[in-house]
C-alpha atoms as a PDB file:
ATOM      1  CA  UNK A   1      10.225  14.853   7.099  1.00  0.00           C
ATOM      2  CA  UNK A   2       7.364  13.263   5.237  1.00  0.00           C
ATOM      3  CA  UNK A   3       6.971   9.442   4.709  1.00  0.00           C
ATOM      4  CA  UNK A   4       4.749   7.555   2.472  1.00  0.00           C
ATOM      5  CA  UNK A   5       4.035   3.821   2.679  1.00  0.00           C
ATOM      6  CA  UNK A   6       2.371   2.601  -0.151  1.00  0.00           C
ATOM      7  CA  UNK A   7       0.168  -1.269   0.940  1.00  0.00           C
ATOM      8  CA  UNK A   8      -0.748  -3.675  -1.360  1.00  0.00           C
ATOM      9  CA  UNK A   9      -1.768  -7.352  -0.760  1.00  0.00           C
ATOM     10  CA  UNK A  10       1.083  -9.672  -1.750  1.00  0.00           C
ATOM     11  CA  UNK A  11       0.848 -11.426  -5.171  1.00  0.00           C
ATOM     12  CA  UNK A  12      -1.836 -14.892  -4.647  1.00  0.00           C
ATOM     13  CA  UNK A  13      -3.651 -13.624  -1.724  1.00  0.00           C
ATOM     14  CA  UNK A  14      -7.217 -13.186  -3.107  1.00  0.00           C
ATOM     15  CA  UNK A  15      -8.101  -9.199  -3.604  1.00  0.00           C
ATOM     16  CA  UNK A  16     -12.048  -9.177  -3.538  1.00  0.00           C
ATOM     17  CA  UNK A  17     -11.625  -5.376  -3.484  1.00  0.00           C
ATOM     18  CA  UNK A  18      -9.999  -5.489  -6.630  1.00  0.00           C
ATOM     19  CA  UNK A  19     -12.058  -7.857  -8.493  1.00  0.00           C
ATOM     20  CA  UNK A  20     -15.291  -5.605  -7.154  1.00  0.00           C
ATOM     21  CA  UNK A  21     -13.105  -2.380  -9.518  1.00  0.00           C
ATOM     22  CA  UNK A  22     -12.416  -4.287 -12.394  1.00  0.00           C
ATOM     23  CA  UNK A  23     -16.062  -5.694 -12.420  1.00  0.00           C
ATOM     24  CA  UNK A  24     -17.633  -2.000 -12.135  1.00  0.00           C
ATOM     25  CA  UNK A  25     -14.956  -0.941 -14.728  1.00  0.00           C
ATOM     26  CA  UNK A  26     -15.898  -3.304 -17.414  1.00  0.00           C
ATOM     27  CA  UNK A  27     -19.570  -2.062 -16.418  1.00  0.00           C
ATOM     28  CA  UNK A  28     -19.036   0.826 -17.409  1.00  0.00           C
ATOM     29  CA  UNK A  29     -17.213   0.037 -21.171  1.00  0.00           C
ATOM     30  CA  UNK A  30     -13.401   0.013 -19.802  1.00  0.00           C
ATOM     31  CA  UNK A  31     -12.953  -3.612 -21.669  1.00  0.00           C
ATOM     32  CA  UNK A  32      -8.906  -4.811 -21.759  1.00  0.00           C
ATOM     33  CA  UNK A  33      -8.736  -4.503 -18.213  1.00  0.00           C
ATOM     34  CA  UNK A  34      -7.213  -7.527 -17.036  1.00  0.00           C
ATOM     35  CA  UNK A  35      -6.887  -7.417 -13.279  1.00  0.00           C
ATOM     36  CA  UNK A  36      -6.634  -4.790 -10.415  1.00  0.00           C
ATOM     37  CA  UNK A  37      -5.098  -4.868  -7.012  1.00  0.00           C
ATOM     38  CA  UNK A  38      -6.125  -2.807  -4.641  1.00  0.00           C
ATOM     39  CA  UNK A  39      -4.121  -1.183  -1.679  1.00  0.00           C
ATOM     40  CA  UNK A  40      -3.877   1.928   0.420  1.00  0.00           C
ATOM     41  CA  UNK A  41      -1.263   4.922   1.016  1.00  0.00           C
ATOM     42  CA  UNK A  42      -0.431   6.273   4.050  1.00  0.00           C
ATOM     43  CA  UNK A  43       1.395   9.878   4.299  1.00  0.00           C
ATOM     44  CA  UNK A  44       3.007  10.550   7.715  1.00  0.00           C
ATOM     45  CA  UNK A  45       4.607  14.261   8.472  1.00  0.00           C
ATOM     46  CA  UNK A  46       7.822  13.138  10.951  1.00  0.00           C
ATOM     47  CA  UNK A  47       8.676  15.116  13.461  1.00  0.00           C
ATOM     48  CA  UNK A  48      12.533  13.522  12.603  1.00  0.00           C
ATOM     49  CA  UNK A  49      14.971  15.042  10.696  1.00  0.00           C
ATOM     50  CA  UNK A  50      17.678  12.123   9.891  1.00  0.00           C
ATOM     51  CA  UNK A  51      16.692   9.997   7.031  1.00  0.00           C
ATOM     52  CA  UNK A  52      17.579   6.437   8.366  1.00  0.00           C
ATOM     53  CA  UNK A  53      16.108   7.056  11.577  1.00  0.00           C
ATOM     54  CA  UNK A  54      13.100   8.222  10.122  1.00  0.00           C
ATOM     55  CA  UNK A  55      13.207   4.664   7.550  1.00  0.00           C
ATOM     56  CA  UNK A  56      13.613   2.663  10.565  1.00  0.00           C
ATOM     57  CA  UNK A  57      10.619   4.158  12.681  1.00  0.00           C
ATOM     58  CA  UNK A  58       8.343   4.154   9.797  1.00  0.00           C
ATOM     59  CA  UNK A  59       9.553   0.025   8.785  1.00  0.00           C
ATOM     60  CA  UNK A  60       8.841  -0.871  12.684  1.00  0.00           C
ATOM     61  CA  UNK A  61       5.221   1.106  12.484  1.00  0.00           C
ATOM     62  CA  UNK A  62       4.348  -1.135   9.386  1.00  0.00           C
ATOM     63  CA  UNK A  63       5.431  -4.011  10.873  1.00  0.00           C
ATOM     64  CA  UNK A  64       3.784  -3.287  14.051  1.00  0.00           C
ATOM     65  CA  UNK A  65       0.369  -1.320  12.757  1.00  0.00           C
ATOM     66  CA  UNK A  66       0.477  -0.610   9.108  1.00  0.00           C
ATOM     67  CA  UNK A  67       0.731  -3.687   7.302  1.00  0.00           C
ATOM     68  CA  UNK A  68      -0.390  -7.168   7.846  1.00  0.00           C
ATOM     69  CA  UNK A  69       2.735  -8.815   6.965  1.00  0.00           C
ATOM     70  CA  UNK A  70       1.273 -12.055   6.602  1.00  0.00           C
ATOM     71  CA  UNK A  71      -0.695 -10.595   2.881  1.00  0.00           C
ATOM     72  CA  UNK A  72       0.555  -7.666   2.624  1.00  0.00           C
ATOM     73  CA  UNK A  73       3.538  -6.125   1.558  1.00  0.00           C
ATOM     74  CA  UNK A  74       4.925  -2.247   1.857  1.00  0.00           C
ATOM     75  CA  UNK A  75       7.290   0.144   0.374  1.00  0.00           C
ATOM     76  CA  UNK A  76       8.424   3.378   2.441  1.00  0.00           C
ATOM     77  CA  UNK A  77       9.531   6.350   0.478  1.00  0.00           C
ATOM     78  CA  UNK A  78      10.635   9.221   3.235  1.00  0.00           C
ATOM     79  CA  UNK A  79      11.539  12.833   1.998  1.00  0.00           C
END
């Protein structure tokens, strides 16, 4: 199976990332650009082959490594 877990800092935590895009974007003439988050996807090939087992090992490896659950938040799609 193949999981992806898509990170992004929770909404009011401070995204300097971000901010550093959307400056560089209106830089270089992108103007209506409002904000930008930034976050990061991680694509995992699972040796499991039942669905809510492989849900449940990928939600306790983003609790435990993946995500910083105090700012950020995921969401686990598994295929």
């Amino acid at each position: 199976m193949k999981a992806r877990v898509q990170v992004m800092l929770k909404a009011g935590v401070l995204d300097p990332q971000g901010e550093a895009v959307r400056h560089a974007l209106r830089q270089l003439g992108f103007d209506g650009i409002e904000g930008v988050r930034q976050g990061k996807v991680v694509e995992l090939d699972l040796a499991e082959t039942d669905k809510a087992k492989a849900e449940a090992a990928v939600t306790e490896m983003c609790e435990k490594l993946l995500a910083n659950t105090v700012i950020e938040s995921y969401s686990i799609e598994v295929s």
